[in-house]
N, C-alpha and C. Protein backbone atom coordinates (compact mmCIF):
# COMPACT_ATOMS: atom_id res chain seq x y z
N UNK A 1 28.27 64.21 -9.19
CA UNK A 1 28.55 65.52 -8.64
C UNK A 1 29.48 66.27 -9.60
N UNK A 2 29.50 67.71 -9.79
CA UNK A 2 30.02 68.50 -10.55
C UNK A 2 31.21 69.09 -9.88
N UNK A 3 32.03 69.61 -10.61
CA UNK A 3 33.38 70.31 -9.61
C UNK A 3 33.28 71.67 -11.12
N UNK A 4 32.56 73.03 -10.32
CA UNK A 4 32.52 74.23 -10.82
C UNK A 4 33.68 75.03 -10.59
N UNK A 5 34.36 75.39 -11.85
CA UNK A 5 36.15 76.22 -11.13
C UNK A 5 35.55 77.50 -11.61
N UNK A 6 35.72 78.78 -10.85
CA UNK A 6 35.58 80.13 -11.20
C UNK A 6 36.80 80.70 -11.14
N UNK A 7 37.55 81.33 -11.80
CA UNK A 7 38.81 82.17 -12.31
C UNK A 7 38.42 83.11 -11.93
N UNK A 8 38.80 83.83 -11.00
CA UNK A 8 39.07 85.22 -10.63
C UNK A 8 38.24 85.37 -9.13
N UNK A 9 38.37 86.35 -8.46
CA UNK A 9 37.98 86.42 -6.92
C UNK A 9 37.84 88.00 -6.69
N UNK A 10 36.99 88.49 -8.19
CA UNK A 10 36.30 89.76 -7.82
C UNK A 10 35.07 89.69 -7.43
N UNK A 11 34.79 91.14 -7.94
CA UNK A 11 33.46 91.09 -7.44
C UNK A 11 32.36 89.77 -8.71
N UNK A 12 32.90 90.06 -9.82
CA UNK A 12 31.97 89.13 -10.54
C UNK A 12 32.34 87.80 -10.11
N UNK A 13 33.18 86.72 -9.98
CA UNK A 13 33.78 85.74 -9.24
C UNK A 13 33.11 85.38 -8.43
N UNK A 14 33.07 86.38 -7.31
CA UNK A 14 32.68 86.03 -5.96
C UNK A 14 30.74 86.05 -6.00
N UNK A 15 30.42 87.05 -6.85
CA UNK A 15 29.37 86.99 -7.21
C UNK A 15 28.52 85.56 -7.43
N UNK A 16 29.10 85.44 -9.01
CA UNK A 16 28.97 83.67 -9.11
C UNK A 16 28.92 82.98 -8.69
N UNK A 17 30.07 82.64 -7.90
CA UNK A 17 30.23 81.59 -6.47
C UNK A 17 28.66 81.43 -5.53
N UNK A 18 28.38 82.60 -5.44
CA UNK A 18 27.43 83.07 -4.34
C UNK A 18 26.35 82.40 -4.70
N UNK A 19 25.62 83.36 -5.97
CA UNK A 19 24.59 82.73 -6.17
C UNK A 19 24.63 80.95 -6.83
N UNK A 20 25.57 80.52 -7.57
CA UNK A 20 25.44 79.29 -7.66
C UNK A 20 25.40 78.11 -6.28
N UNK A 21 26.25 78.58 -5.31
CA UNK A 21 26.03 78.02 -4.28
C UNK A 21 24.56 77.64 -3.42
N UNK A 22 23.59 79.25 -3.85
CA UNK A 22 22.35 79.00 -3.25
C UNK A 22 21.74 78.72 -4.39
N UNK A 23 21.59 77.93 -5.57
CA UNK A 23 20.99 77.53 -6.94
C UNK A 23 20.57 76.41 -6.67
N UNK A 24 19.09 75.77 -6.27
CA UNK A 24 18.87 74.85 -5.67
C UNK A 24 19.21 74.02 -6.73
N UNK A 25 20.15 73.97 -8.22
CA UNK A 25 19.99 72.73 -9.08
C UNK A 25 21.74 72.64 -8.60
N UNK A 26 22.75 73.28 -7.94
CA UNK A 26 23.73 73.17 -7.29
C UNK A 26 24.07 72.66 -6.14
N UNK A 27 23.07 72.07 -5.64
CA UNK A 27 23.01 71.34 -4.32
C UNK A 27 24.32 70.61 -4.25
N UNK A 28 24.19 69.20 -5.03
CA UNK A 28 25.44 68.72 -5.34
C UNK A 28 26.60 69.07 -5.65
N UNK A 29 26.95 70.18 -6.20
CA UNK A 29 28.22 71.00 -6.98
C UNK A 29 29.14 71.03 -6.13
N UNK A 30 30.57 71.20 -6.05
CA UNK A 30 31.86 71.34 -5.48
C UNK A 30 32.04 73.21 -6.20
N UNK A 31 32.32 73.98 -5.34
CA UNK A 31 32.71 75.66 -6.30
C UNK A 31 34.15 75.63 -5.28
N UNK A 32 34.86 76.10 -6.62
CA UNK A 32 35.95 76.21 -6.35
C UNK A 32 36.63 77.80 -7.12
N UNK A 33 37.19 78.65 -6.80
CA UNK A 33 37.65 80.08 -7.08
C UNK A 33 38.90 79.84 -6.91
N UNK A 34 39.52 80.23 -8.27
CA UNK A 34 41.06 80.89 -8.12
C UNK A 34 41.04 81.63 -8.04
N UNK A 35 42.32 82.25 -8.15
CA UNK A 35 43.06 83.90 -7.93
C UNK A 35 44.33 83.87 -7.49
N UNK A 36 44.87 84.27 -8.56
CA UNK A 36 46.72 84.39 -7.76
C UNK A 36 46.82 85.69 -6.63
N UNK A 37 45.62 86.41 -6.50
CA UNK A 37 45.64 87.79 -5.80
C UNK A 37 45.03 87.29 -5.09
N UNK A 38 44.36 88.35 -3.75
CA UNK A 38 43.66 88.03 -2.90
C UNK A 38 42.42 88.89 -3.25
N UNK A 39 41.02 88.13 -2.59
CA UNK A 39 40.12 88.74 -3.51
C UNK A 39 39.94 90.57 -3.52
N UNK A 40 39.00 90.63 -4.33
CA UNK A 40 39.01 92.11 -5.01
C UNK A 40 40.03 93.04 -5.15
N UNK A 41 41.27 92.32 -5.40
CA UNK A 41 42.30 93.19 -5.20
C UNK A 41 43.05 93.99 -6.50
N UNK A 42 41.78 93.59 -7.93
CA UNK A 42 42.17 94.11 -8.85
C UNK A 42 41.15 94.92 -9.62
N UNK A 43 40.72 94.93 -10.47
CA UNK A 43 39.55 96.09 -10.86
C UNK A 43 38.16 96.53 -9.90
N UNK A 44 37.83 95.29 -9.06
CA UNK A 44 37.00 95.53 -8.09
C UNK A 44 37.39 96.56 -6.84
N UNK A 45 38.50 96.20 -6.52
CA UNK A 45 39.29 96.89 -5.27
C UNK A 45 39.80 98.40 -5.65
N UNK A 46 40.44 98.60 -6.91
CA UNK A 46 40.73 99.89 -7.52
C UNK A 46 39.64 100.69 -7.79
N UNK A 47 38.45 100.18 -7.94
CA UNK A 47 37.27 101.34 -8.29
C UNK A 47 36.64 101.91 -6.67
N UNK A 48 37.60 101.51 -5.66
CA UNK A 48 37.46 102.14 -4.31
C UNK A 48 36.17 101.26 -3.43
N UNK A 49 35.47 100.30 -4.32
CA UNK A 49 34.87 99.78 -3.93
C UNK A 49 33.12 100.38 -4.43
N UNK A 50 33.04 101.37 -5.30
CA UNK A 50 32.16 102.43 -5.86
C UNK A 50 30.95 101.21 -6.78
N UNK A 51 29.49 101.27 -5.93
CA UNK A 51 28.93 100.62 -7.67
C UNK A 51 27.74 101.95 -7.90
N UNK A 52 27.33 101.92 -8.76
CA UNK A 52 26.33 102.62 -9.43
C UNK A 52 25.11 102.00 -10.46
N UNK A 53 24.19 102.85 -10.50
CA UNK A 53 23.03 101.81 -11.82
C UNK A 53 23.22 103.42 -12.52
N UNK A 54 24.14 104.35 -13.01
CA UNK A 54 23.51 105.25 -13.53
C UNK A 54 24.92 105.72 -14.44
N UNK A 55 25.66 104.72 -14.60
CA UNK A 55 27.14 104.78 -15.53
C UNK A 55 27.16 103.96 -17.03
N UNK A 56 26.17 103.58 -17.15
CA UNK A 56 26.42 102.38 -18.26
C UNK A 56 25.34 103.28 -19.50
N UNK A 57 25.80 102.99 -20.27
CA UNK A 57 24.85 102.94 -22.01
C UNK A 57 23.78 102.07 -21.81
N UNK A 58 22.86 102.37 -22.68
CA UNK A 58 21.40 101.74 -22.77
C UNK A 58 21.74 100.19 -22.78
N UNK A 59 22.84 100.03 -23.34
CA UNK A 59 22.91 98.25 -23.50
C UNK A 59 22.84 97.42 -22.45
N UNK A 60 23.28 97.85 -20.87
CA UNK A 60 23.84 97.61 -20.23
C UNK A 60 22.56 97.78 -18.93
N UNK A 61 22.18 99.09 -18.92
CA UNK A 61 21.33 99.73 -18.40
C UNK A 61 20.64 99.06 -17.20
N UNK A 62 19.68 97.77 -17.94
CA UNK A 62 18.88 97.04 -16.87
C UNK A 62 19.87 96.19 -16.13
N UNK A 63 21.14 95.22 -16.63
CA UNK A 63 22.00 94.94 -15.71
C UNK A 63 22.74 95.63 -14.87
N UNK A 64 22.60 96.85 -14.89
CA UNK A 64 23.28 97.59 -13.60
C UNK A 64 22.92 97.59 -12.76
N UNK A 65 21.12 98.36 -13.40
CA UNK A 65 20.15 98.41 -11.97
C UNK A 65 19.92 97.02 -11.29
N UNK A 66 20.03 95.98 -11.86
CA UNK A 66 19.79 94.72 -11.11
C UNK A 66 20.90 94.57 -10.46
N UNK A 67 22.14 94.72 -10.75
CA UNK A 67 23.29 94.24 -9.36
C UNK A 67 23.27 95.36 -8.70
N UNK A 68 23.02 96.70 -9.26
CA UNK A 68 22.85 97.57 -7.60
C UNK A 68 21.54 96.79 -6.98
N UNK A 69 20.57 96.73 -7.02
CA UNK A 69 19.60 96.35 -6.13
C UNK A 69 20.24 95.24 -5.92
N UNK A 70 21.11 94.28 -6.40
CA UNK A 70 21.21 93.16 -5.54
C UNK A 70 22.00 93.42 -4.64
N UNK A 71 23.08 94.19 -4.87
CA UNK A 71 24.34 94.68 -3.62
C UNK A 71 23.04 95.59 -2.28
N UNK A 72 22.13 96.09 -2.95
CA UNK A 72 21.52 96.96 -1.31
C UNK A 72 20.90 94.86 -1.21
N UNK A 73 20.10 94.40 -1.25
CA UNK A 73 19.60 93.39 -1.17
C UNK A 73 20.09 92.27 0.42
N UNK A 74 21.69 92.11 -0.62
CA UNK A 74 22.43 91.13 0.18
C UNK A 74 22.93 91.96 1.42
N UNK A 75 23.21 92.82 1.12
CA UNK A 75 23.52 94.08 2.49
C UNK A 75 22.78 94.07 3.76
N UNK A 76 21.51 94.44 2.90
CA UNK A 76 20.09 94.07 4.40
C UNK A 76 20.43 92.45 4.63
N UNK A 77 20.14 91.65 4.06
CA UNK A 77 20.20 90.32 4.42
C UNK A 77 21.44 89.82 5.26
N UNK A 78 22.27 90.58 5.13
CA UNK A 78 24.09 89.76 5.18
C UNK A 78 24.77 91.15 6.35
N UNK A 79 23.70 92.04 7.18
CA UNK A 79 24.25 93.15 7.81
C UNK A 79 25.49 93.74 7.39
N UNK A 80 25.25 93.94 5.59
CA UNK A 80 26.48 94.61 5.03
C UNK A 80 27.17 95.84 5.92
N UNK A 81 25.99 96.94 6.15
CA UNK A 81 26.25 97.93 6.55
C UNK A 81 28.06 97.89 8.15
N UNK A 82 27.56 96.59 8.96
CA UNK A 82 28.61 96.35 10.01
C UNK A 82 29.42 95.62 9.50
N UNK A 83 29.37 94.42 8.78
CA UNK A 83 30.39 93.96 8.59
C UNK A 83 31.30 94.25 7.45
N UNK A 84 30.66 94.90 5.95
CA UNK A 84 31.81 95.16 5.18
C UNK A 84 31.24 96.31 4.90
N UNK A 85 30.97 97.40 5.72
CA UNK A 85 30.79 98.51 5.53
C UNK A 85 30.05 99.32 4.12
N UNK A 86 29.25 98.54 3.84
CA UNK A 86 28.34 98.80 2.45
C UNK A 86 27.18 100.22 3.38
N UNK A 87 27.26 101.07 2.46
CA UNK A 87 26.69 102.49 2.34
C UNK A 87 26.23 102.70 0.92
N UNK A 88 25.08 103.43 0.67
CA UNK A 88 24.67 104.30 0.31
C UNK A 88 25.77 105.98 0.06
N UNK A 89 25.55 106.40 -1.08
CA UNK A 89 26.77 107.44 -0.61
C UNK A 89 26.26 108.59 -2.10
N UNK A 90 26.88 109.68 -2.15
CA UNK A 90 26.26 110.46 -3.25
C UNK A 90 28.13 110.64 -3.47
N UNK A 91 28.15 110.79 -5.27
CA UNK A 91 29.41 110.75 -5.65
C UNK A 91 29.60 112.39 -6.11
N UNK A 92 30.25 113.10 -6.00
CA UNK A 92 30.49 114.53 -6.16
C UNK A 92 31.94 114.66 -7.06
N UNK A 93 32.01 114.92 -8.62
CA UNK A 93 32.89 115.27 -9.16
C UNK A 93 33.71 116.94 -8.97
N UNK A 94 35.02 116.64 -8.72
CA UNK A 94 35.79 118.46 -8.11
C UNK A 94 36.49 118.59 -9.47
N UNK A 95 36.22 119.98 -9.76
CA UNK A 95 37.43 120.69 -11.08
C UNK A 95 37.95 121.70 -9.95
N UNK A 96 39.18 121.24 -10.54
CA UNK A 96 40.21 122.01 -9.73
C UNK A 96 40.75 123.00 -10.45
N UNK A 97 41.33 124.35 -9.65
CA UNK A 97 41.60 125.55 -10.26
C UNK A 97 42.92 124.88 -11.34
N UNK A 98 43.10 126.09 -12.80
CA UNK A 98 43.72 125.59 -13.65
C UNK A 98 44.60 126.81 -13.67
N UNK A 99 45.83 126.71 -14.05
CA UNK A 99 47.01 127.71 -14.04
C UNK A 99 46.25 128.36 -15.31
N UNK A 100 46.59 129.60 -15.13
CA UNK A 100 46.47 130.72 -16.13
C UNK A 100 46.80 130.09 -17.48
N UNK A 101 45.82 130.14 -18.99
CA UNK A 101 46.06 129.73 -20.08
C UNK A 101 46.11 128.34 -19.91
N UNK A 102 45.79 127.55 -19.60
CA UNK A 102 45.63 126.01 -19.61
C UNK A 102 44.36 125.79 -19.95
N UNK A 103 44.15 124.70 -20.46
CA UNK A 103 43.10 124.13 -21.57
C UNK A 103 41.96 123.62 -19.80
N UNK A 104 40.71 123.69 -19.92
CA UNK A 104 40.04 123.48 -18.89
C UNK A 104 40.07 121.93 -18.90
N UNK A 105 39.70 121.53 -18.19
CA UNK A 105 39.75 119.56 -17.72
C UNK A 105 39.03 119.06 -19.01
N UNK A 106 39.44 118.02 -19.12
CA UNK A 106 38.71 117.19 -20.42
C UNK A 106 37.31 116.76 -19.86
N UNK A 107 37.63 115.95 -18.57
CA UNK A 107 36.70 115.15 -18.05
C UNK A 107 35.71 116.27 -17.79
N UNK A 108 35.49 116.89 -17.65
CA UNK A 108 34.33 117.90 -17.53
C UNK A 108 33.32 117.83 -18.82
N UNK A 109 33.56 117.63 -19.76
CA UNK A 109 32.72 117.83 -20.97
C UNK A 109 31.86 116.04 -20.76
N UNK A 110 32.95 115.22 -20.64
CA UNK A 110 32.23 113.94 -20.87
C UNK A 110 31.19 113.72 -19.56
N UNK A 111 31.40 114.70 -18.23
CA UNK A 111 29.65 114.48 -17.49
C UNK A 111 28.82 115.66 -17.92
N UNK A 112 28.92 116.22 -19.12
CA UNK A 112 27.73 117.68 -18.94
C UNK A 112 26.54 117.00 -18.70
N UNK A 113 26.46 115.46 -19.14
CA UNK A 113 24.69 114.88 -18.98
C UNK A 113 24.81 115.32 -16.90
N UNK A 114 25.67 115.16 -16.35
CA UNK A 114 25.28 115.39 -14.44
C UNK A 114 25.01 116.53 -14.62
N UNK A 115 24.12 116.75 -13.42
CA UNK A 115 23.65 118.15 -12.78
C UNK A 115 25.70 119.07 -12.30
N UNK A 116 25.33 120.03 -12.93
CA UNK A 116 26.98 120.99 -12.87
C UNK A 116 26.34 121.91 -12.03
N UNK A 117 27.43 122.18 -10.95
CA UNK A 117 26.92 123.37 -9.83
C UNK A 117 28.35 123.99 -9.52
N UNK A 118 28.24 125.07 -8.58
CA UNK A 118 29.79 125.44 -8.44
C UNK A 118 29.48 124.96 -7.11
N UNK A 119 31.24 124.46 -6.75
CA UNK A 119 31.45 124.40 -5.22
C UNK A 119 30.70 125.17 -4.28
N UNK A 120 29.94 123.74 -3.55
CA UNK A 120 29.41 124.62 -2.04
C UNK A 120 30.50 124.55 -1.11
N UNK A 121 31.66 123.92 -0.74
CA UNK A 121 32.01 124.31 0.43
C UNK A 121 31.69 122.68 1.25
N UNK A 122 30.96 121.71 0.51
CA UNK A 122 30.48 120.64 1.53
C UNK A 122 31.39 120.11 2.13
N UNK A 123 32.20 119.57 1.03
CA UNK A 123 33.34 119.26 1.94
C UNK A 123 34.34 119.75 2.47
N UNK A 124 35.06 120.10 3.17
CA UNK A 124 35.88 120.90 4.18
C UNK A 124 37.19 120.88 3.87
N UNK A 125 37.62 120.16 3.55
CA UNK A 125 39.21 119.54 3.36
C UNK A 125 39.03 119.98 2.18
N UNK A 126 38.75 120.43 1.04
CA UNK A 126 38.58 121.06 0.01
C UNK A 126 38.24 122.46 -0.12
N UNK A 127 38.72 123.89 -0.49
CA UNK A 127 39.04 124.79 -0.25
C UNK A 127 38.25 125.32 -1.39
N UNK A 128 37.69 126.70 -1.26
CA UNK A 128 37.14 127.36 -2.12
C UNK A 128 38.83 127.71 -3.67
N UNK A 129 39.39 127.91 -3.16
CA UNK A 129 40.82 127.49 -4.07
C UNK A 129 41.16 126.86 -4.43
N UNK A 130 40.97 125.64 -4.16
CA UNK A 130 41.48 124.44 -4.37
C UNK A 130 39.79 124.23 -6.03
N UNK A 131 38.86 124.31 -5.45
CA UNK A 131 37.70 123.74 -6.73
C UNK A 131 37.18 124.88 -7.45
N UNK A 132 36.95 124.62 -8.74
CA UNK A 132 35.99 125.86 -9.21
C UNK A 132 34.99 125.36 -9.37
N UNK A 133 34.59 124.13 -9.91
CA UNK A 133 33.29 123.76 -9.95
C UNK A 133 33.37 122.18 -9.91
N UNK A 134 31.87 121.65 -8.97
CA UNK A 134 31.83 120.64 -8.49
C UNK A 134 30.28 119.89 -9.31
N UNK A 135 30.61 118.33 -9.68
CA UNK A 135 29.39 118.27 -10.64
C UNK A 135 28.85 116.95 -9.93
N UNK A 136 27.77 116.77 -9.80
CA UNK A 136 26.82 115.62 -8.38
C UNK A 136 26.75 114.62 -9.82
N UNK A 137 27.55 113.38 -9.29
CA UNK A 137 27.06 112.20 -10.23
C UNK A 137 26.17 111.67 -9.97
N UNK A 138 25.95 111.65 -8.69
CA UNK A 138 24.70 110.38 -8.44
C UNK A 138 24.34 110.81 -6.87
N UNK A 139 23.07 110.56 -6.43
CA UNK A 139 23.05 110.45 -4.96
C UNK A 139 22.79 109.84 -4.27
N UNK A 140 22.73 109.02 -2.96
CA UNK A 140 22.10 108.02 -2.33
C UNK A 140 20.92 107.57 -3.34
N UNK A 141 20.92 105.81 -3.68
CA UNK A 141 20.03 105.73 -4.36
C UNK A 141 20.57 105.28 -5.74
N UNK A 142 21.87 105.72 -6.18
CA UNK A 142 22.27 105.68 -7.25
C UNK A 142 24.00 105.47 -7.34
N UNK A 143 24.30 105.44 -6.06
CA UNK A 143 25.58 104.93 -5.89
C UNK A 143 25.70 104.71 -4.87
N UNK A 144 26.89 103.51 -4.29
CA UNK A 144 26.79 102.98 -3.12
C UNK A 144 28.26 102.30 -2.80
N UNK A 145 28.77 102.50 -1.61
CA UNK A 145 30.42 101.82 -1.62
C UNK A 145 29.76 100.48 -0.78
N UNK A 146 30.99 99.58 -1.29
CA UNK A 146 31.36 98.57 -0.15
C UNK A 146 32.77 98.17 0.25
């Protein structure tokens, strides 16, 4: 019998764990996960819980789309939606008004590849004052929280 140690208790961690556990050549295996934190409580947990298949460079590309489809996957299978609240969700970038003579947002140039629209108003708690223009990263389909 094998004793498998995984270092870390993010999402890739926990990932691992997962599928090696159901790896029918793991039958025998012992999995064991550290973490001085509690899980996802460090780059996984800070990205709000956000995944996407439509953020990465060509290199990367087909591994994105495969762990998003696996996160909707295990969701249906594992009633993500009730128990850890996994959604579907569309991500909406806000530029916010800039004081007179100030250089416009940086981050604006690095999505011109997203569709750029001006503020509709969708969201409420956000003020026609408060945004000048709002840019759609992704929509159901292409990003998803858990």
């Amino acid at each position: 019998m094998h004793h498998i140690v995984i270092v870390g208790a993010g999402i890739i961690g926990i990932s691992t764990a997962y599928f090696l556990s159901h790896s029918p050549s793991a039958q025998d295996h012992t999995i064991t996960i550290f973490d001085p934190s509690p899980p996802v409580s460090g780059a996984s947990g800070k990205a709000a819980g956000f995944i996407s298949w439509c953020w990465t460079g060509s290199a990367t590309a087909s591994l994105e789309e495969l762990s998003f489809k696996l996160y909707e996957e295990l969701a249906q299978e594992y009633a993500g939606a009730e128990k850890w609240s996994y959604r579907q969700c569309r991500a909406l970038a806000i530029s916010g008004r800039m004081p007179e003579g100030e250089q416009h947002n940086l981050w604006v140039e690095r999505f011109k590849r997203f569709k750029q629209t001006e503020y509709s108003g969708e969201l409420g708690w956000i003020t026609s004052e408060m945004a000048t223009t709002g840019i759609l990263l992704g929509g159901a389909g292409s990003f998803a929280q858990w």
